[in-house]
Protein backbone atom coordinates (compact mmCIF):
# COMPACT_ATOMS: atom_id res chain seq x y z
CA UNK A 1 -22.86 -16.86 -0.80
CA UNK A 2 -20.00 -18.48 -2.36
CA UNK A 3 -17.40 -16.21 -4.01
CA UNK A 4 -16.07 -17.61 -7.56
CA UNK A 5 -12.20 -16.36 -6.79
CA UNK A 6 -9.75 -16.62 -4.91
CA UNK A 7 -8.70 -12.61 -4.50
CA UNK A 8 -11.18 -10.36 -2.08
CA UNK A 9 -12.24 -7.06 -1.98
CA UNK A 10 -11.87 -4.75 0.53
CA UNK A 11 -14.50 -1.38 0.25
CA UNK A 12 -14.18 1.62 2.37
CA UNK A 13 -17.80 2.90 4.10
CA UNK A 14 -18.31 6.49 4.29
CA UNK A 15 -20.69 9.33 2.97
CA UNK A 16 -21.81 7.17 -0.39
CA UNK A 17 -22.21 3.95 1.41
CA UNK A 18 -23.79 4.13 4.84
CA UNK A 19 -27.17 2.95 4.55
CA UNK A 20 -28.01 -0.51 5.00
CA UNK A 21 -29.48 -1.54 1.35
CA UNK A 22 -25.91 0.01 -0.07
CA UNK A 23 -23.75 -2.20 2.43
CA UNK A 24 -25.85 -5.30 1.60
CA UNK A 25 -25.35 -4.51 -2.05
CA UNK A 26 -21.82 -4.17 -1.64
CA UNK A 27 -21.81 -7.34 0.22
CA UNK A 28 -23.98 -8.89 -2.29
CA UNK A 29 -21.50 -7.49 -5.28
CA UNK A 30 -18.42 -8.69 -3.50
CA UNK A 31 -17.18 -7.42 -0.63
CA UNK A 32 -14.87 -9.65 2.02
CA UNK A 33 -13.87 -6.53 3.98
CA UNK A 34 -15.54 -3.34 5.34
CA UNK A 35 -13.12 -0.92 5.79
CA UNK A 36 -13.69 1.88 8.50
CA UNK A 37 -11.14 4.81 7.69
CA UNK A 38 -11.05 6.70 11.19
CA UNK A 39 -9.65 9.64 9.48
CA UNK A 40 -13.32 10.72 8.83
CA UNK A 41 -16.54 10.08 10.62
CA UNK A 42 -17.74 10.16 14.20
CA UNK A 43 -17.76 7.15 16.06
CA UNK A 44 -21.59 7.27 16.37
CA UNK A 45 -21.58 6.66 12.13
CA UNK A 46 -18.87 3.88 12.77
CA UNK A 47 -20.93 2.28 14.86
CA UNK A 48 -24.01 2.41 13.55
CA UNK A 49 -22.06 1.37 10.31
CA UNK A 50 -20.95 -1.64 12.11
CA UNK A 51 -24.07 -3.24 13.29
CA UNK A 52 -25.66 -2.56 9.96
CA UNK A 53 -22.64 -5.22 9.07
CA UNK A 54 -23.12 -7.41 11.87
CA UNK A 55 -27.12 -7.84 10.92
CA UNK A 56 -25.86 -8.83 7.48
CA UNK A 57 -23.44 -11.21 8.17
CA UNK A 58 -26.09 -12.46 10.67
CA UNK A 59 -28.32 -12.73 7.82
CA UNK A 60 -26.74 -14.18 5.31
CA UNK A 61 -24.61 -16.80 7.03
CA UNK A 62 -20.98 -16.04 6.11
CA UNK A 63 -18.41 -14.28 8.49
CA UNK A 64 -17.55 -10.55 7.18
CA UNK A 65 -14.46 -9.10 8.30
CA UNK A 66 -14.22 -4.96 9.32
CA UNK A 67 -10.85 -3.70 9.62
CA UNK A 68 -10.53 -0.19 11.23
CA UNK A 69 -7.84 1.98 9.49
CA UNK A 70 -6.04 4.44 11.78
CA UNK A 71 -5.71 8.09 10.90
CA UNK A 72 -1.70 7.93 12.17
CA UNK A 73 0.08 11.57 12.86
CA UNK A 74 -0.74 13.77 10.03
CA UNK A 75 2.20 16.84 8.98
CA UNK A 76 0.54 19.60 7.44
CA UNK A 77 1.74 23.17 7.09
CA UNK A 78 -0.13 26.13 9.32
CA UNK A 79 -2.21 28.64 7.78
CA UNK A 80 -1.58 31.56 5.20
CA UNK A 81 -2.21 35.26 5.37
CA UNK A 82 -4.33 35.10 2.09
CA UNK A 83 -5.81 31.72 2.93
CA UNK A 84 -3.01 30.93 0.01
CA UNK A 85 0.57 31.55 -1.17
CA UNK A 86 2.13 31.02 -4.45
CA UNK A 87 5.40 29.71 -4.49
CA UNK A 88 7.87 30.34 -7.30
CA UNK A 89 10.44 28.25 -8.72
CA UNK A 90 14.28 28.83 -7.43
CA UNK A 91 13.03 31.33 -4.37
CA UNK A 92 14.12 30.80 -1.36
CA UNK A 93 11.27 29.99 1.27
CA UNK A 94 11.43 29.19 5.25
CA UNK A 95 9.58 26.75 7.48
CA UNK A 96 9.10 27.57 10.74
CA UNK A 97 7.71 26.95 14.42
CA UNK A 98 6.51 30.91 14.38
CA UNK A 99 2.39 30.49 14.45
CA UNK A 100 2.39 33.81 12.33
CA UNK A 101 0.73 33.23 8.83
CA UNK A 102 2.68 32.37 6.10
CA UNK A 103 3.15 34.16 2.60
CA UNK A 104 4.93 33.36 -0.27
CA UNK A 105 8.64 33.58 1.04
CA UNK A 106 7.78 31.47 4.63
CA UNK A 107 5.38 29.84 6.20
CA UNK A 108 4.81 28.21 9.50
CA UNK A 109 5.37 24.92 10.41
CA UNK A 110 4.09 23.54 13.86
CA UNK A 111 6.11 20.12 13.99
CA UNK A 112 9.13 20.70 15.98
CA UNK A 113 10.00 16.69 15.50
CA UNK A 114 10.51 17.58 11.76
CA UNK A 115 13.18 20.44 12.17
CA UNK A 116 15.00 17.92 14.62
CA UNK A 117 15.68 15.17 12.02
CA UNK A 118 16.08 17.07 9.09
CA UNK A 119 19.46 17.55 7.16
CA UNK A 120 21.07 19.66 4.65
CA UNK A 121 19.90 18.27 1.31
CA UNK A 122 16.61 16.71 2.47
CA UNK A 123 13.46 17.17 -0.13
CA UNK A 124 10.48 18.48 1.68
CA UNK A 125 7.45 17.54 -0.37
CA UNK A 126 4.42 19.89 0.39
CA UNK A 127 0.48 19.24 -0.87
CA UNK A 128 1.21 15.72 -1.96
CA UNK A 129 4.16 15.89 -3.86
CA UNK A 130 3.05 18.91 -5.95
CA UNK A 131 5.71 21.26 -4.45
CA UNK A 132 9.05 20.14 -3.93
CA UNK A 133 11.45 22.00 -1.43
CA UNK A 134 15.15 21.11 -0.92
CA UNK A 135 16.43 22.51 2.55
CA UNK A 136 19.68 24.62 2.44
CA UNK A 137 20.28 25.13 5.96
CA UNK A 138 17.96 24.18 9.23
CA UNK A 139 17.85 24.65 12.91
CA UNK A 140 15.98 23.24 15.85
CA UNK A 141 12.93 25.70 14.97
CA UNK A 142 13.48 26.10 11.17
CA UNK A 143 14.47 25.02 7.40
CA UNK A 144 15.96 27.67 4.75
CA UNK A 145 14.62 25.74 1.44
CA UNK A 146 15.09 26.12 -2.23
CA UNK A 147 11.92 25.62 -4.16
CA UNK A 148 12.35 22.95 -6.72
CA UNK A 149 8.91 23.21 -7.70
CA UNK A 150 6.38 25.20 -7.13
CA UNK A 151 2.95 26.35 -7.53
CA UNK A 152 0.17 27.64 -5.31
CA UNK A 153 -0.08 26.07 -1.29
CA UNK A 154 -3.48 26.90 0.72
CA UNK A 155 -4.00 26.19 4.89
CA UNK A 156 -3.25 22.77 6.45
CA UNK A 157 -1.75 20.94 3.07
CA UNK A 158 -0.15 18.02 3.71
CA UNK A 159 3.74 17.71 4.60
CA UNK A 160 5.98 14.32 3.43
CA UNK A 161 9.58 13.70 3.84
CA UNK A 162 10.81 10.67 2.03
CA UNK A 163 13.48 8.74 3.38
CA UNK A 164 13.72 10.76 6.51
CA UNK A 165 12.67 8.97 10.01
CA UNK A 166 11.04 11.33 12.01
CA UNK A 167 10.86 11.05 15.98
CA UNK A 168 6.77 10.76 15.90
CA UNK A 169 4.82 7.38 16.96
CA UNK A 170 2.53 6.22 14.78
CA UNK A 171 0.07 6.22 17.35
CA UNK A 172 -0.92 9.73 18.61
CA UNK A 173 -3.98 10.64 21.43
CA UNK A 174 -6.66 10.59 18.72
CA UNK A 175 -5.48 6.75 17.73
CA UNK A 176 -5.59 5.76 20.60
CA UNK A 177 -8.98 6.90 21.48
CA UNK A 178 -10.24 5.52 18.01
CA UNK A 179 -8.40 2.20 18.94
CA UNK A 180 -10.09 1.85 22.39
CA UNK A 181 -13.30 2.73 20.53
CA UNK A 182 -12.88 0.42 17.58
CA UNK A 183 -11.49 -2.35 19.91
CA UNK A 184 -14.50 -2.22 22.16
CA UNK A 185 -16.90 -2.14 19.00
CA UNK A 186 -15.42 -5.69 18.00
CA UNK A 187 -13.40 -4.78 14.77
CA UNK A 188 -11.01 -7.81 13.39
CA UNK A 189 -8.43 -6.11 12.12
CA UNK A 190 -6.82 -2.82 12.63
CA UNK A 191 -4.52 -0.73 9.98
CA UNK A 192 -1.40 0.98 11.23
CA UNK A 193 -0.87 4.25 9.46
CA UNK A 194 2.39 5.87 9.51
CA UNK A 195 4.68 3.15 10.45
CA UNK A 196 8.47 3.83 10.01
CA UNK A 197 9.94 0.88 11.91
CA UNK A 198 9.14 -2.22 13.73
CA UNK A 199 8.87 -1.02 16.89
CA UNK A 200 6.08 0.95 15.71
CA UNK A 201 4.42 -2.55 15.06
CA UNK A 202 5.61 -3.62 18.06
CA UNK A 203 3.89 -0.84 20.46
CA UNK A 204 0.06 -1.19 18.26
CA UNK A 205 0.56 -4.98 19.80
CA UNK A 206 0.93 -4.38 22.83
CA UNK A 207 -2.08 -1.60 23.19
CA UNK A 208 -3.91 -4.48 20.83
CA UNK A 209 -3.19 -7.59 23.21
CA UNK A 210 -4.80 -9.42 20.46
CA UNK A 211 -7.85 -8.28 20.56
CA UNK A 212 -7.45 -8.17 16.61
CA UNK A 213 -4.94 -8.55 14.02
CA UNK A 214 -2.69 -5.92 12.62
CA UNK A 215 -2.46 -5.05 8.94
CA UNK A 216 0.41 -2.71 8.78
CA UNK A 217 0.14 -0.31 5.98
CA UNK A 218 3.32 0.29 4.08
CA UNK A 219 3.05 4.30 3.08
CA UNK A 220 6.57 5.76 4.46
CA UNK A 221 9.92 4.63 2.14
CA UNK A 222 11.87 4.31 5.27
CA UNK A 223 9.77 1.34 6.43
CA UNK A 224 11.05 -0.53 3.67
CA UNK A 225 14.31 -0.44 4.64
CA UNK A 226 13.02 -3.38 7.76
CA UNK A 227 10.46 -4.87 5.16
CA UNK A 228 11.53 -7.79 6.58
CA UNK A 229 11.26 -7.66 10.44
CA UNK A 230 8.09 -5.55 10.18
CA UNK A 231 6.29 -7.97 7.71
CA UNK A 232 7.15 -10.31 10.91
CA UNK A 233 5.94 -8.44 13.30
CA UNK A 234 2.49 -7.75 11.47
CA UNK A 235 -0.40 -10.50 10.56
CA UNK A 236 -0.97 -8.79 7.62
CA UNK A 237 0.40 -6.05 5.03
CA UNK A 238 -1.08 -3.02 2.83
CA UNK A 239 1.19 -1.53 0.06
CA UNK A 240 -1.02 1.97 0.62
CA UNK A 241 0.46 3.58 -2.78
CA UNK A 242 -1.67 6.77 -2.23
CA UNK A 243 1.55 8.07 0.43
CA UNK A 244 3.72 5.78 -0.68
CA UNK A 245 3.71 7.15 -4.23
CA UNK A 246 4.25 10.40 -3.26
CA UNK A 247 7.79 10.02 -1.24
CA UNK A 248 8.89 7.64 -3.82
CA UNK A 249 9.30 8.53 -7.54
CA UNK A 250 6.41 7.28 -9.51
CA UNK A 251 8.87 4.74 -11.35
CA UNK A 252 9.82 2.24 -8.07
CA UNK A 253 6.24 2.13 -7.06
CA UNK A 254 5.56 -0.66 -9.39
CA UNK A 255 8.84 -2.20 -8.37
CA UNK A 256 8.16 -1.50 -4.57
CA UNK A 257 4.56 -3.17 -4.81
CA UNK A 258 5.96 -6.48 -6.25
CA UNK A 259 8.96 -6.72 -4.09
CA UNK A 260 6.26 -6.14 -1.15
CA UNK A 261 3.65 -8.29 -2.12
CA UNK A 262 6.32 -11.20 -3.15
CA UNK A 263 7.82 -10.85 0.49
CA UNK A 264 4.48 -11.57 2.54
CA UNK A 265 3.94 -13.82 0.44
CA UNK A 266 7.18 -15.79 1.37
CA UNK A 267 5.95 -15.23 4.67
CA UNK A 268 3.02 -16.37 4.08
CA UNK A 269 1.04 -13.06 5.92
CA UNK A 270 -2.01 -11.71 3.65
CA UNK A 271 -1.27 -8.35 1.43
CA UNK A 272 -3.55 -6.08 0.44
CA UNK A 273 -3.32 -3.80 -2.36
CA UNK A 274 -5.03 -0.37 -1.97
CA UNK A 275 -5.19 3.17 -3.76
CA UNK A 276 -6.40 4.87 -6.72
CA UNK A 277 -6.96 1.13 -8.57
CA UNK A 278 -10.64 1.94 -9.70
CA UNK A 279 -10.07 5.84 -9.41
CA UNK A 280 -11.66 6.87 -12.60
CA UNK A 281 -15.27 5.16 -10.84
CA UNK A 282 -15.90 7.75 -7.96
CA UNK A 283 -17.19 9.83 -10.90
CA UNK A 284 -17.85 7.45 -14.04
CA UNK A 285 -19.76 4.47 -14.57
CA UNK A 286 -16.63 2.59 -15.96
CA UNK A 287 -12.75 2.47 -15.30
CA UNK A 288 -10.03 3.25 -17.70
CA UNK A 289 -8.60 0.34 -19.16
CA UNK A 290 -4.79 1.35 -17.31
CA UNK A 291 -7.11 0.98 -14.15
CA UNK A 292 -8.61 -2.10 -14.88
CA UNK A 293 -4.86 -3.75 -16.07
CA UNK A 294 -3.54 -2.28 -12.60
CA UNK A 295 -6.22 -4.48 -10.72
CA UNK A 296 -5.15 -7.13 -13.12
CA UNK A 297 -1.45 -7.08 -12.33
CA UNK A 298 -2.30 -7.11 -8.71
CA UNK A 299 -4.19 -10.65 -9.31
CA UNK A 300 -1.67 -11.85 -11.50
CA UNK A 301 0.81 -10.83 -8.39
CA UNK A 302 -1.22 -13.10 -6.29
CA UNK A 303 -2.25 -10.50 -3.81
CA UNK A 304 -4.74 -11.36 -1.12
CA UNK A 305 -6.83 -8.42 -1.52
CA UNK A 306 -7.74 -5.51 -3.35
CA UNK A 307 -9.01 -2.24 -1.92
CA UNK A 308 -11.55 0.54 -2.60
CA UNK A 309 -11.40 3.70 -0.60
CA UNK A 310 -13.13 7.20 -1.91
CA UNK A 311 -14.42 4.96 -5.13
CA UNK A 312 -16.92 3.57 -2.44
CA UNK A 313 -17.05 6.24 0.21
CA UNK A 314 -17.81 9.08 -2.08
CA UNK A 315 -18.07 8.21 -4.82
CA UNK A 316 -21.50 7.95 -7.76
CA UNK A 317 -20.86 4.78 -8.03
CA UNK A 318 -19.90 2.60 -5.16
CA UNK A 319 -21.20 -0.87 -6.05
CA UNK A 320 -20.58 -0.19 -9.59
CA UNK A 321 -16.95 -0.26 -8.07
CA UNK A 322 -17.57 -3.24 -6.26
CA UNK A 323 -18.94 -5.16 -9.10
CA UNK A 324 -16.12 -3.90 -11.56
CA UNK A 325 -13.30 -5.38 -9.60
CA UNK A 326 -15.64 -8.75 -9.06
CA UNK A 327 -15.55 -9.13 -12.43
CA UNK A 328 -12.13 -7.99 -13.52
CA UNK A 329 -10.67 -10.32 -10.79
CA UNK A 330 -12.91 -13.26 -11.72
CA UNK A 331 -11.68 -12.91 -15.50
CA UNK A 332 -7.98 -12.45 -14.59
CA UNK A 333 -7.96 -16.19 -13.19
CA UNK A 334 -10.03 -17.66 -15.17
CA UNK A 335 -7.16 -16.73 -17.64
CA UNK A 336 -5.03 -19.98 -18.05
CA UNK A 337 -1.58 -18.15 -17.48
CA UNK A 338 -2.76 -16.80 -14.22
CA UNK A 339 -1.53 -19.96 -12.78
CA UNK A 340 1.37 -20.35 -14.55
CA UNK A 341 2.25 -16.84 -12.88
CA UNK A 342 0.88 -17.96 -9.58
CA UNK A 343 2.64 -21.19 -9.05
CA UNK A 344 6.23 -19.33 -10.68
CA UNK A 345 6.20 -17.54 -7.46
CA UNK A 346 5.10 -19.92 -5.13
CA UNK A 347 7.62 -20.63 -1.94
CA UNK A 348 9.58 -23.85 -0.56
CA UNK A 349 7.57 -24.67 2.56
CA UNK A 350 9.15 -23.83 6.09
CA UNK A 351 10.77 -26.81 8.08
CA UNK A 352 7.74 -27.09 10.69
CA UNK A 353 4.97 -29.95 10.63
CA UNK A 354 2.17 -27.56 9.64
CA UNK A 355 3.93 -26.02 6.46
CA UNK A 356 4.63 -29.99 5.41
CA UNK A 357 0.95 -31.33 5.46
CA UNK A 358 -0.41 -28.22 4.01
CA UNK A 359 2.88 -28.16 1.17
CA UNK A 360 1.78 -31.88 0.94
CA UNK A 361 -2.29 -31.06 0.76
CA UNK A 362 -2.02 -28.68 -1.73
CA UNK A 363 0.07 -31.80 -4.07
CA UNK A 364 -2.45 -34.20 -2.93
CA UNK A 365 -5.35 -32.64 -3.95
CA UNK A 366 -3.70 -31.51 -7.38
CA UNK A 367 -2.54 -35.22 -8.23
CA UNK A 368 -6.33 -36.57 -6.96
CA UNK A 369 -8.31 -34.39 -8.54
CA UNK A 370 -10.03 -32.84 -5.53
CA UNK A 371 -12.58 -30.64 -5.27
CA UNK A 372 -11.24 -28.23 -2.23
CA UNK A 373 -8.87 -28.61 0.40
CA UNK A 374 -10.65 -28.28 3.98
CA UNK A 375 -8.56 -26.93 6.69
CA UNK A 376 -9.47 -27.46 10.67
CA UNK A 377 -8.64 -24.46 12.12
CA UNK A 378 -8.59 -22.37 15.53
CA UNK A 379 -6.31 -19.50 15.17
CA UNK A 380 -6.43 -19.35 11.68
CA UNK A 381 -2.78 -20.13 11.04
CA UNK A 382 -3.60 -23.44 9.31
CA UNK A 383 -5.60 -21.69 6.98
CA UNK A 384 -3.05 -19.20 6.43
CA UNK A 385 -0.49 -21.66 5.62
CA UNK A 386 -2.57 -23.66 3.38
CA UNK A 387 -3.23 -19.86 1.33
CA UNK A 388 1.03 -19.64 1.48
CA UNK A 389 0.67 -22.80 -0.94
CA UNK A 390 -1.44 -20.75 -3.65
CA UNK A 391 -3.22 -24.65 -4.45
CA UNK A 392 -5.30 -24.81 -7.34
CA UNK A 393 -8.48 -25.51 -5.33
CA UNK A 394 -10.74 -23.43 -3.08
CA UNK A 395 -9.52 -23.58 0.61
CA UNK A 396 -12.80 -24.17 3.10
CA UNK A 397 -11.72 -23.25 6.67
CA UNK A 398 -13.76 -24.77 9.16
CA UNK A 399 -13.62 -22.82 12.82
CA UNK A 400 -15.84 -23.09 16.02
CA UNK A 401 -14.18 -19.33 16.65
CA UNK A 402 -16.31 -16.92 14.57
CA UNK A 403 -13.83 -14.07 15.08
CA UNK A 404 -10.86 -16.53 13.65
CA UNK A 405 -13.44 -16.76 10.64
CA UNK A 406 -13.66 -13.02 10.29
CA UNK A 407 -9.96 -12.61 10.37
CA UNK A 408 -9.53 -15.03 7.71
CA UNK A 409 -12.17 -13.07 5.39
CA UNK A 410 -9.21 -11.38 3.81
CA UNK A 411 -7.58 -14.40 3.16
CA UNK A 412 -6.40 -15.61 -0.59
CA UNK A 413 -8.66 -18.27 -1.71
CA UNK A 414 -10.27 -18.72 2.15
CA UNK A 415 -13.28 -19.65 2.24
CA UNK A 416 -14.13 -19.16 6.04
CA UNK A 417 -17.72 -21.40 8.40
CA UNK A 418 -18.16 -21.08 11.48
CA UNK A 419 -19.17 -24.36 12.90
CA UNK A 420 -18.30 -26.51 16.25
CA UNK A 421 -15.47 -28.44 16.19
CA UNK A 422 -15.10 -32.24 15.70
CA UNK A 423 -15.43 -34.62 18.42
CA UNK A 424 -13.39 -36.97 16.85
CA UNK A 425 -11.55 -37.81 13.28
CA UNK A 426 -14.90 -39.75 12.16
CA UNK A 427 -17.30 -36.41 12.78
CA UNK A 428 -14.22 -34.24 11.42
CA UNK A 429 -14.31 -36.54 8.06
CA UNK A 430 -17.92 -35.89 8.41
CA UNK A 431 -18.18 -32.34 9.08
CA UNK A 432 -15.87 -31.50 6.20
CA UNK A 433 -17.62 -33.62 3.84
CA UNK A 434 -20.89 -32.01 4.24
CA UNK A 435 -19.80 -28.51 4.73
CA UNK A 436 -17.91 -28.64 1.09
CA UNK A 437 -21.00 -30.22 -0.35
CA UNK A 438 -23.66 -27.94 1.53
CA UNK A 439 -21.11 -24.85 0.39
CA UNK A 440 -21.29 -26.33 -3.11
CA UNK A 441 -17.53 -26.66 -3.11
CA UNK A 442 -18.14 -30.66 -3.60
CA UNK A 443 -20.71 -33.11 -5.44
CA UNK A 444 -21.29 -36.09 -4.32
CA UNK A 445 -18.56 -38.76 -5.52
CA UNK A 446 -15.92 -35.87 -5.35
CA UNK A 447 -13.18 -36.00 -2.87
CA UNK A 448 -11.51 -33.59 -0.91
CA UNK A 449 -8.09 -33.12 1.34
CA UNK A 450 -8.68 -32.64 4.88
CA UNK A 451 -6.08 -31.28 6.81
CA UNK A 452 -5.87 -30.55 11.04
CA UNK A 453 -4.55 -30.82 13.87
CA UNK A 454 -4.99 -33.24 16.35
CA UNK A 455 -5.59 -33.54 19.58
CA UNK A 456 -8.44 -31.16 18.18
CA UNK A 457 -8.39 -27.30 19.23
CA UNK A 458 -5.08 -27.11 19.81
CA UNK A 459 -3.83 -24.17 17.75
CA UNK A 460 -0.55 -24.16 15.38
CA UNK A 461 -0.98 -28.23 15.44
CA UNK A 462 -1.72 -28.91 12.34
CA UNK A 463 -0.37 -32.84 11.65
CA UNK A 464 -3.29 -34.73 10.04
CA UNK A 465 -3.83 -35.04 6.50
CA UNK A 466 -6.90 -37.46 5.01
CA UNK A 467 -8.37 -37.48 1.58
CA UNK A 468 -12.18 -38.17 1.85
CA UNK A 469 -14.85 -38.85 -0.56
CA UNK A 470 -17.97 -36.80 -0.36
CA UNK A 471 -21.28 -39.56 0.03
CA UNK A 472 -24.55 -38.69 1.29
């Protein structure tokens, strides 16, 4: 089940893609990553999701990641007297902690954390964006606001506030309980919604205690003013554009998403693209062509992975979705400038060991010819800095720890086996040899690079590099 590229796909299960023929389709049309979005669903439906992933993987031989995506604290305005208000443009309206329904010159608002951080001149965006309030005057329990825009607002629409840290972790009761549930279940990776700052990161690790990795997803502007420490803090990134485009104006997203995905990539952690990139396909059989040149521009970026959320949860045409993105990905670097653009942006390795031999594997194998570079690994991280190096190879990462195969799913270019670990360098030369040739990354007569650590299984060692040919 080789993949021909070196981006993956990440696909959201939900309504449209439960049943076990359409997960082993989307499997079979590309997918690296389930993703289970614990805003919806019942954990009964996650699980049973789950083990219909686990038999597949079990079945066709190749490690599958699942990442479970945290709903995070979700603002949203309380309920109207007419189920609905309409809100007029340059009328003053009031949020409040009051639980009496709203109309169209107030309506409630049962956050007190939001009241507490806001100031005079902060933009209140209601119902994704659509309504725009500026806040004249505020108190502990309430916000006098100007509508800047307006239009109609219905029950329990949502509530953002860009640029404004608000005193809320991004882990409430219901996370938690979906963590502990999702933890027990055996998920690789979890998302962090809502994060604002690194301790936020900080606090999901220590209720994780690496029971899987973190992919932090970058939705809230004010996170981006600690891009830096939280990108450190996290073993992966999403730029989630569906939130983040609506507390930023729709011009820096582009900006934002390069500047994000260039910065894990310096730090060599994976990044994940996600939102609206196929949107068009939850309800036609093709994407526009501005969709298909955003999933382009996100290859061209060098991004890790691209995701699919309602275009396969709900939508008519889930691995139609799948397949699209297969293809558009496939044809984007096959495209002789993709390199050019991939190897403009690649990074000056760090001053350890491990960023030296892979720096040096990824110029070996160029100069020689190879056919892949195979990486030794048992946390993962040689893999991970061999993927920093963008080579011009496939990467096969060999493991004896399946869920260090999982993890690495997501991984640019990563091809991940599960197998036991060498005995010695002879049997590593040996196992790498016949796993590129029986993964029909290598003919015989080929060679590849080899890099690991040695003594063997000792993780973050990585000081061995060998160039082998592949014989019999």
């Amino acid at each position: 089940m080789r993949r021909h590229r070196r981006a993956k796909i990440v696909a959201t299960l939900g309504p449209a893609s439960s049943t076990r023929d359409c997960i082993h389709a989307l499997f079979d049309a590309g997918v690296d990553m389930f993703r289970f979005n614990f805003s919806h669903g019942t954990h009964d439906e996650h699980r049973a999701r789950y083990d219909i992933v686990r038999e597949i993987e079990a079945e066709v031989g190749r490690p599958i990641a699942v990442m479970a995506d945290l709903q995070g604290p979700k603002l949203r305005v309380g309920e109207f007297e007419n189920g609905e208000a309409m809100l007029k443009q340059g009328n003053a309206f009031r949020l409040d902690l009051s639980p009496e329904r709203g109309d169209a010159h107030r309506a409630p608002l049962p956050h007190p954390e939001i009241f507490s951080a806001l100031e005079d001149g902060a933009e209140i965006l209601l119902d994704d964006g659509r309504i725009r309030l500026s806040v004249t005057s505020h108190g502990k329990d309430f916000a006098d606001t100007i509508v800047q825009a307006g239009g109609k607002l219905s029950d329990h629409k949502g509530v953002n506030l860009p640029r404004v840290a608000l005193g809320l972790s991004a882990i409430t009761s219901k996370d938690q309980r979906d963590l502990r549930f999702a933890l027990e279940m055996g998920v690789d990776w979890v998302a962090l919604s809502f994060v604002q700052r690194p301790d936020d990161v900080a606090s999901a690790r220590k209720l994780i205690a690496g029971r899987a990795s973190i992919m932090t997803k970058l939705e809230k502007p004010a996170a981006l003013d600690s891009l830096a420490e939280i990108i450190d803090l996290s073993d992966a990134i999403m730029v989630a554009r569906g939130d983040l485009g609506v507390e930023l104006a729709p011009e820096d997203v582009p900006a934002e998403q390069k500047n994000i995905v260039r910065a894990a990539r310096r730090a060599g952690k994976p990044v994940v693209v996600a939102t609206q990139m196929l949107e068009s396909m939850i309800y036609a059989a093709a994407p526009t062509r501005a969709e298909a040149s955003d999933v382009a521009t996100a290859v061209y970026d060098g991004a890790d992975g691209l995701m699919l959320s309602a275009e396969s949860a709900a939508g008519d045409y889930p691995v139609e979705s799948v397949a699209m993105m297969n293809r558009i990905i496939e044809r984007v670097e096959r495209d002789p400038a993709y390199r050019v653009f991939i190897e403009s942006q690649n990074y000056d390795p760090e001053s350890t060991p491990a960023d030296a031999i892979t720096a040096a594997a990824r110029q070996v194998a160029e100069t020689v010819h190879a056919a892949a570079v195979v990486t030794y690994t048992t946390s993962g991280s040689t893999a991970l800095r061999a993927a920093r190096e963008r080579p011009g190879v496939p990467i096969l990462a060999l493991t004896p720890e399946l869920q260090t195969a999982r993890r690495l799913a997501i991984v640019w270019g990563v091809h991940c086996l599960h197998t036991e670990d060498a005995i010695d360098f002879q049997d590593m030369v040996e196992k790498a040899c016949t796993a590129a040739r029986e993964q029909e990354f290598a003919r015989l007569g080929d060679r590849i690079v080899i890099t690991a650590g040695v003594p063997f299984g000792t993780p973050g060692s990585t000081n061995v590099l060998r160039i082998a040919w592949v014989g019999n």
